[in-house]
PDB file of N, CA and C in Angstrom:
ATOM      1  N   UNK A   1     -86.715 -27.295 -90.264  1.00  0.00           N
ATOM      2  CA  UNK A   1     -87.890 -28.099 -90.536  1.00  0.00           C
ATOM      3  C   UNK A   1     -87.465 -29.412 -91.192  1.00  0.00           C
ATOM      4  N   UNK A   2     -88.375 -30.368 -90.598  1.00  0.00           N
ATOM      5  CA  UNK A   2     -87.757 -31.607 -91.163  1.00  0.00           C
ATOM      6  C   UNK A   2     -88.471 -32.239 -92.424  1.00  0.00           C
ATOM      7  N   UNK A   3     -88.017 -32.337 -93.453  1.00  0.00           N
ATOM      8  CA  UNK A   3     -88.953 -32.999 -94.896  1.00  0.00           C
ATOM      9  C   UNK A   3     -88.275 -34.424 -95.234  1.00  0.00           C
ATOM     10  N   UNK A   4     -89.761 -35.319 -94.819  1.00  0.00           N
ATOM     11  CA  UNK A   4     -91.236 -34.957 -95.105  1.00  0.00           C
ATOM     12  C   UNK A   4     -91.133 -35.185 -93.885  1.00  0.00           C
ATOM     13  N   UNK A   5     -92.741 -34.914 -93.451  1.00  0.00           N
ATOM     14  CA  UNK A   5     -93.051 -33.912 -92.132  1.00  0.00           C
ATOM     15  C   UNK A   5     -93.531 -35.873 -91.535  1.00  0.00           C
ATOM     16  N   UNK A   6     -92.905 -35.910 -90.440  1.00  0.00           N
ATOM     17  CA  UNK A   6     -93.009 -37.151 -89.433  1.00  0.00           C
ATOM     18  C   UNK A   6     -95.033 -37.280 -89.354  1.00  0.00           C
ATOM     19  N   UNK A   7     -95.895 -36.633 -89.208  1.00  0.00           N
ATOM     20  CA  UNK A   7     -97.394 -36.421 -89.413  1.00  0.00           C
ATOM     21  C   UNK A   7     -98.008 -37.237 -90.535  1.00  0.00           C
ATOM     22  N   UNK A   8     -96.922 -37.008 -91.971  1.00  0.00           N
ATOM     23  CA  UNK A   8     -97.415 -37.281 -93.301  1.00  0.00           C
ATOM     24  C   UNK A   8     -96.806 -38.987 -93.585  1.00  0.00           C
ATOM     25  N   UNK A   9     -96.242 -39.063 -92.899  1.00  0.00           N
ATOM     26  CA  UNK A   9     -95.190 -40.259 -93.325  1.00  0.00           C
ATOM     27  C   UNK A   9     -96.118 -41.320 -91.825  1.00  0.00           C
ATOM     28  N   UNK A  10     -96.685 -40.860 -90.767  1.00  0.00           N
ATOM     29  CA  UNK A  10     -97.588 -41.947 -89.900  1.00  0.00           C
ATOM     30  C   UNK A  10     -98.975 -41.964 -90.750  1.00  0.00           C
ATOM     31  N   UNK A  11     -99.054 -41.437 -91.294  1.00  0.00           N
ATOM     32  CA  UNK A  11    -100.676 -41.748 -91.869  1.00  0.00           C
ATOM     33  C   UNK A  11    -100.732 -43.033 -93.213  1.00  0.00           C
ATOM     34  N   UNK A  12     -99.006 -43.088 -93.595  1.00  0.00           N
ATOM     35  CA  UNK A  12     -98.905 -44.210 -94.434  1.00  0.00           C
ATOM     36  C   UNK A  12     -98.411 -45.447 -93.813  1.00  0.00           C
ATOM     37  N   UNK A  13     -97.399 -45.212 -92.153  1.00  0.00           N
ATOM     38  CA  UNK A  13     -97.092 -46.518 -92.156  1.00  0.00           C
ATOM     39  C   UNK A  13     -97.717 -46.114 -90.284  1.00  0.00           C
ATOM     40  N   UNK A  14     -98.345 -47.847 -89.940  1.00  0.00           N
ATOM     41  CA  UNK A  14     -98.711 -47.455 -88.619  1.00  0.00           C
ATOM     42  C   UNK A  14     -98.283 -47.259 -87.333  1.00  0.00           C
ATOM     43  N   UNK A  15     -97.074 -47.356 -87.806  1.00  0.00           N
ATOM     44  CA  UNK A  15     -96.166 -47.253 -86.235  1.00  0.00           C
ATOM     45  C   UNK A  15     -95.034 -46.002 -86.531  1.00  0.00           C
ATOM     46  N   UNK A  16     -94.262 -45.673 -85.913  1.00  0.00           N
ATOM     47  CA  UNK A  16     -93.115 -44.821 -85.785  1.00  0.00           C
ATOM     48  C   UNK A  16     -92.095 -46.223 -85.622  1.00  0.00           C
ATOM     49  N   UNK A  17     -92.175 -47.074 -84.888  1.00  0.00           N
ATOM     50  CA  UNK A  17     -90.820 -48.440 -85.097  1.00  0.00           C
ATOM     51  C   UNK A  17     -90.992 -49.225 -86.759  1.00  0.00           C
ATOM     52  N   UNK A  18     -92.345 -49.252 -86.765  1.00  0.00           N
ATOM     53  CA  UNK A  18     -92.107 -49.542 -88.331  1.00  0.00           C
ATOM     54  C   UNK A  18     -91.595 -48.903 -89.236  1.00  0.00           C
ATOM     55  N   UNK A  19     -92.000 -47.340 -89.326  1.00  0.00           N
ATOM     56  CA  UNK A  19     -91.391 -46.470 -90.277  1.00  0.00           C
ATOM     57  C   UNK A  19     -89.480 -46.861 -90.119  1.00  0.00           C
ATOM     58  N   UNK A  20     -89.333 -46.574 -88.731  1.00  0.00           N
ATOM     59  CA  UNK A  20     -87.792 -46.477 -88.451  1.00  0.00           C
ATOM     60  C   UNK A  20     -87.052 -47.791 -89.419  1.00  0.00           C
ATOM     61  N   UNK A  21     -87.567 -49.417 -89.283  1.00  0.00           N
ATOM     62  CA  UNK A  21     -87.285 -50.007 -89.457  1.00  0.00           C
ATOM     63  C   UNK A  21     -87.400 -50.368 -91.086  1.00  0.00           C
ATOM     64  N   UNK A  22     -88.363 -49.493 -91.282  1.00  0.00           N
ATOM     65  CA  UNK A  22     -88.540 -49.348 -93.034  1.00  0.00           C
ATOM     66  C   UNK A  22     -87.385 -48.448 -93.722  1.00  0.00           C
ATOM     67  N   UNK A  23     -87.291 -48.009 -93.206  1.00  0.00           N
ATOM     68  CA  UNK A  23     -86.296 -46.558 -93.778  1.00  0.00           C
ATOM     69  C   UNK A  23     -84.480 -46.711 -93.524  1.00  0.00           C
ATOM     70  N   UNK A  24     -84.345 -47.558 -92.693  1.00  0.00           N
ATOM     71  CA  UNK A  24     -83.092 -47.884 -92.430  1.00  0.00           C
ATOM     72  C   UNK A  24     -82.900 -49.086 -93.501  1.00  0.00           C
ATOM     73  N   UNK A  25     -84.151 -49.680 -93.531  1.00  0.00           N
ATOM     74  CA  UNK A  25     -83.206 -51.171 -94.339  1.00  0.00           C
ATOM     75  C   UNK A  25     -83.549 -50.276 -95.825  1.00  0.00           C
ATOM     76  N   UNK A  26     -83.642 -49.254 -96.113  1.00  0.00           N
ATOM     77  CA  UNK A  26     -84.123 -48.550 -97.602  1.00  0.00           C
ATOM     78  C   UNK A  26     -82.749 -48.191 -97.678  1.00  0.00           C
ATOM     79  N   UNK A  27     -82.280 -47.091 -96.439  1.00  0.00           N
ATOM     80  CA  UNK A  27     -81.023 -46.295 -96.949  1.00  0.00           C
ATOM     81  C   UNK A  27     -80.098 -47.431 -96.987  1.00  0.00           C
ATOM     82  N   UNK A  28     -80.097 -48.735 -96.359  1.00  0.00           N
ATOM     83  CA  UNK A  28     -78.822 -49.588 -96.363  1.00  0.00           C
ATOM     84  C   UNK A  28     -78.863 -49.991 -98.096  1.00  0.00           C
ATOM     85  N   UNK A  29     -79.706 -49.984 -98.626  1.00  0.00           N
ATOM     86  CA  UNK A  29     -79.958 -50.731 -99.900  1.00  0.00           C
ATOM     87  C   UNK A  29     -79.636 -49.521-100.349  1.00  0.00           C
ATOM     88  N   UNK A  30     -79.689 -48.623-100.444  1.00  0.00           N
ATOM     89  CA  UNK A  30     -79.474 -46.999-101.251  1.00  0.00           C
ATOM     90  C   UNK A  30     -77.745 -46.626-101.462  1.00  0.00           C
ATOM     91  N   UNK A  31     -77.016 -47.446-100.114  1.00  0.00           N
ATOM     92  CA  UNK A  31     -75.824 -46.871 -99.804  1.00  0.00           C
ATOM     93  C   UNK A  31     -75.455 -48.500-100.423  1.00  0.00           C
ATOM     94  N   UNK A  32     -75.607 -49.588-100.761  1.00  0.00           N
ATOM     95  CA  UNK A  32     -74.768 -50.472-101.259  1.00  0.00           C
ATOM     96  C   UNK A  32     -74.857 -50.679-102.693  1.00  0.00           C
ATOM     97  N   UNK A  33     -76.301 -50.376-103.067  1.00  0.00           N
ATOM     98  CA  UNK A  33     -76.733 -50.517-104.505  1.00  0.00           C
ATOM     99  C   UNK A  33     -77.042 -50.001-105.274  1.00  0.00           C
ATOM    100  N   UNK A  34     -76.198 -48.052-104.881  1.00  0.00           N
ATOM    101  CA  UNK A  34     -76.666 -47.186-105.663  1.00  0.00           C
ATOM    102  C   UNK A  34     -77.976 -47.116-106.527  1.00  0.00           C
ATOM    103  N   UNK A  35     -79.149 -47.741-106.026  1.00  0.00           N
ATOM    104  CA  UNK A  35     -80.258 -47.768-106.508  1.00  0.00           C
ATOM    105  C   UNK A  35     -81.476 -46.852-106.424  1.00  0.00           C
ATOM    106  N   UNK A  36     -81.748 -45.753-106.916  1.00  0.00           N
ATOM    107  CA  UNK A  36     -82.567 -44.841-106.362  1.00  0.00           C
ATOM    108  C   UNK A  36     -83.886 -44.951-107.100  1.00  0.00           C
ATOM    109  N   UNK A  37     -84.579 -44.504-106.065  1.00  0.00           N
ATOM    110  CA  UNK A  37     -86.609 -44.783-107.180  1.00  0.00           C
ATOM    111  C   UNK A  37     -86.473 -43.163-108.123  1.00  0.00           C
ATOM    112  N   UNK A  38     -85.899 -42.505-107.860  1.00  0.00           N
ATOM    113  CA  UNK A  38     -86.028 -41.113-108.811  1.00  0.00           C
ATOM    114  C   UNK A  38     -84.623 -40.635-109.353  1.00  0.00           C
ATOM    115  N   UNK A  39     -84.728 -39.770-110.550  1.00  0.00           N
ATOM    116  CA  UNK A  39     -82.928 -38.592-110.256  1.00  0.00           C
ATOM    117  C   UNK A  39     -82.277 -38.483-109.371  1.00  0.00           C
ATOM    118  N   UNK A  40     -81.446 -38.337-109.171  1.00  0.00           N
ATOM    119  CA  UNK A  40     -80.360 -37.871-107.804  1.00  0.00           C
ATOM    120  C   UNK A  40     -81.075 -36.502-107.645  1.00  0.00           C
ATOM    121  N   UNK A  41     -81.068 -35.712-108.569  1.00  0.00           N
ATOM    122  CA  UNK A  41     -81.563 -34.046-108.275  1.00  0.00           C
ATOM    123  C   UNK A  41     -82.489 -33.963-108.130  1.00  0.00           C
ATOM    124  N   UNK A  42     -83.139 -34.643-108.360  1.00  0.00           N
ATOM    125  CA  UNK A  42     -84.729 -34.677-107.713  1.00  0.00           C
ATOM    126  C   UNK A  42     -84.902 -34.809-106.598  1.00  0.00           C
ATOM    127  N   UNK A  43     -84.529 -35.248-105.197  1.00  0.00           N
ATOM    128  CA  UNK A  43     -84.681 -35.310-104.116  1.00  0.00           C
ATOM    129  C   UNK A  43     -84.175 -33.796-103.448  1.00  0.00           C
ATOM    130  N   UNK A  44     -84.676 -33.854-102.239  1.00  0.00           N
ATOM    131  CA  UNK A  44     -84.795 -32.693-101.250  1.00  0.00           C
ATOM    132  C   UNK A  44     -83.434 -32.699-100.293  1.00  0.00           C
ATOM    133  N   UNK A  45     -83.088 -34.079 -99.967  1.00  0.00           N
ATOM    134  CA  UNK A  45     -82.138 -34.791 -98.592  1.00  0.00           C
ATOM    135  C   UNK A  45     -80.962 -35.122 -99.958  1.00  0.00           C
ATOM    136  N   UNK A  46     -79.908 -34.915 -99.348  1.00  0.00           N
ATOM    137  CA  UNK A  46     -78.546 -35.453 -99.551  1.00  0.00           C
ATOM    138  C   UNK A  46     -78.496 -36.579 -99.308  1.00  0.00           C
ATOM    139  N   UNK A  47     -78.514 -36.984 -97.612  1.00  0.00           N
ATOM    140  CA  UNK A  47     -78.543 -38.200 -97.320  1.00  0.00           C
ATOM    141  C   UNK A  47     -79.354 -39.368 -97.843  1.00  0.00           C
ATOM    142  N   UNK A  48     -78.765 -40.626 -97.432  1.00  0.00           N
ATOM    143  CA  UNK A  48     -79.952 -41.626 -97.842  1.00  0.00           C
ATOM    144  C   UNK A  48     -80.890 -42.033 -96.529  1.00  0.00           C
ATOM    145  N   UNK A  49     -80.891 -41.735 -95.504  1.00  0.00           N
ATOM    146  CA  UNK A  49     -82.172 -41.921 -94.339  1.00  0.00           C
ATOM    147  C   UNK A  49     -83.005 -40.830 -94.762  1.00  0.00           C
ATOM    148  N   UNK A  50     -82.780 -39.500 -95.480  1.00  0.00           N
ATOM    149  CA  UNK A  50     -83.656 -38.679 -96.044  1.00  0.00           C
ATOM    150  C   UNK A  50     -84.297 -38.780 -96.958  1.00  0.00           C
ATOM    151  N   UNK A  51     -83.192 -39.424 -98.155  1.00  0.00           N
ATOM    152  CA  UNK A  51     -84.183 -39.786 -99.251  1.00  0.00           C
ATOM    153  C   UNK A  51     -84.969 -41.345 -99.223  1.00  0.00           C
ATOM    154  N   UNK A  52     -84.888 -42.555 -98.634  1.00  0.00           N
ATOM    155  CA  UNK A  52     -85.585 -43.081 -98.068  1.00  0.00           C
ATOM    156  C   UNK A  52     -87.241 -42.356 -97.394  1.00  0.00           C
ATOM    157  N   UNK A  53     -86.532 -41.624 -96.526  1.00  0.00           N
ATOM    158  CA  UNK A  53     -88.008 -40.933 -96.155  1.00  0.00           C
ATOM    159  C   UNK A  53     -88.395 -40.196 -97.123  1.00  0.00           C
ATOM    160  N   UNK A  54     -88.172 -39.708 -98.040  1.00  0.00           N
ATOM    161  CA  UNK A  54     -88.884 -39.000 -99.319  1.00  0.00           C
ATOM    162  C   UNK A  54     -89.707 -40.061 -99.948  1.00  0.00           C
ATOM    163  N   UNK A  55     -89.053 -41.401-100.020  1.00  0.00           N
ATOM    164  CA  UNK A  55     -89.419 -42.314-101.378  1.00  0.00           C
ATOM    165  C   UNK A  55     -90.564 -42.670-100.245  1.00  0.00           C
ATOM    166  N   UNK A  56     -90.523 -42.801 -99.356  1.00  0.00           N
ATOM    167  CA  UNK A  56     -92.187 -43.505 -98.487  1.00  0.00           C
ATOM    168  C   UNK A  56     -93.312 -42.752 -98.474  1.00  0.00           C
ATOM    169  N   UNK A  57     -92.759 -40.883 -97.794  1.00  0.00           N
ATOM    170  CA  UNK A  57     -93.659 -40.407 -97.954  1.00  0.00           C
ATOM    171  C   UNK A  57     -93.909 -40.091 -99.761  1.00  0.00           C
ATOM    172  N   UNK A  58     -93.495 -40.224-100.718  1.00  0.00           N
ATOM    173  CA  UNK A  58     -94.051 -40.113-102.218  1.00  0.00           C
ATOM    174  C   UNK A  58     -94.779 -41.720-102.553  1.00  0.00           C
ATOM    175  N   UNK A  59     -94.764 -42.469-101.651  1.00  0.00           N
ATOM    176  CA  UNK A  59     -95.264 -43.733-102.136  1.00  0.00           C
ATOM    177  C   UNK A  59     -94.642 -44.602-102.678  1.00  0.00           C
ATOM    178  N   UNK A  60     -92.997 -44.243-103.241  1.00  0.00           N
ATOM    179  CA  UNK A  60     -92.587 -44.979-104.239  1.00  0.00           C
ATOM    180  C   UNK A  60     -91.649 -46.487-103.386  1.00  0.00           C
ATOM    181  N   UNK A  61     -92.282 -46.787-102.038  1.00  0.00           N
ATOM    182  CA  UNK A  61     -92.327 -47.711-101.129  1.00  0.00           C
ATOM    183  C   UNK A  61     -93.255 -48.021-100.964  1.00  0.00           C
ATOM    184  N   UNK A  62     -93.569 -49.322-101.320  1.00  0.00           N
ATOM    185  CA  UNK A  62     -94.909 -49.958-100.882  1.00  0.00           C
ATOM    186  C   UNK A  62     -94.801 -50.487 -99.575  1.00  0.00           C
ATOM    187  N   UNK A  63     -95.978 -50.435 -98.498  1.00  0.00           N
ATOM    188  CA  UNK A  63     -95.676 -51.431 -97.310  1.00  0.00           C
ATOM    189  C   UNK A  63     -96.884 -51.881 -96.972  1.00  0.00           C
ATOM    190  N   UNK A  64     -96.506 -52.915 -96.613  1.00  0.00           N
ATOM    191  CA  UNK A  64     -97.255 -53.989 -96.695  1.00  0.00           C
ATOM    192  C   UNK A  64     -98.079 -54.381 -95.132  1.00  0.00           C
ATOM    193  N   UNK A  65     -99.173 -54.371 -94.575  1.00  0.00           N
ATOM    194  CA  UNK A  65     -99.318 -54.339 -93.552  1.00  0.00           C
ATOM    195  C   UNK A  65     -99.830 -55.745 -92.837  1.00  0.00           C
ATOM    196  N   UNK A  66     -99.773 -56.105 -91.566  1.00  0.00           N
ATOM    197  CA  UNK A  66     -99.261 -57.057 -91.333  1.00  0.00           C
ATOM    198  C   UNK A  66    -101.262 -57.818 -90.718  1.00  0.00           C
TER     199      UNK A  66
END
């Protein structure tokens, strides 16, 4: 099962190319600037395209709509 659930994460951003394009430029900033919105142990995903998708679907990404 994939967390957070692809369902919960379109109801905040309106596209599936937007999400993609949101979440990649998150983990690139995650993987150069060791910068995280929570604990390290607090997240669910190891990775950073996972925890990216955690921080959107928790909100702690604002996006901005066009």
């Amino acid at each position: 099962m994939i967390y957070p659930s692809i369902d919960k994460l379109l109801l905040l951003v309106d596209s599936k190319y937007r999400l993609v394009h949101i979440v990649a430029n998150r983990s690139i900033e995650i993987k150069e600037h060791k910068n995280l919105q929570k604990k390290e142990n607090e997240y669910v995903s190891k990775k950073n395209i996972g925890r990216a998708l955690e921080e959107v679907a928790e909100g702690l990404i604002k996006i901005k709509t066009i």
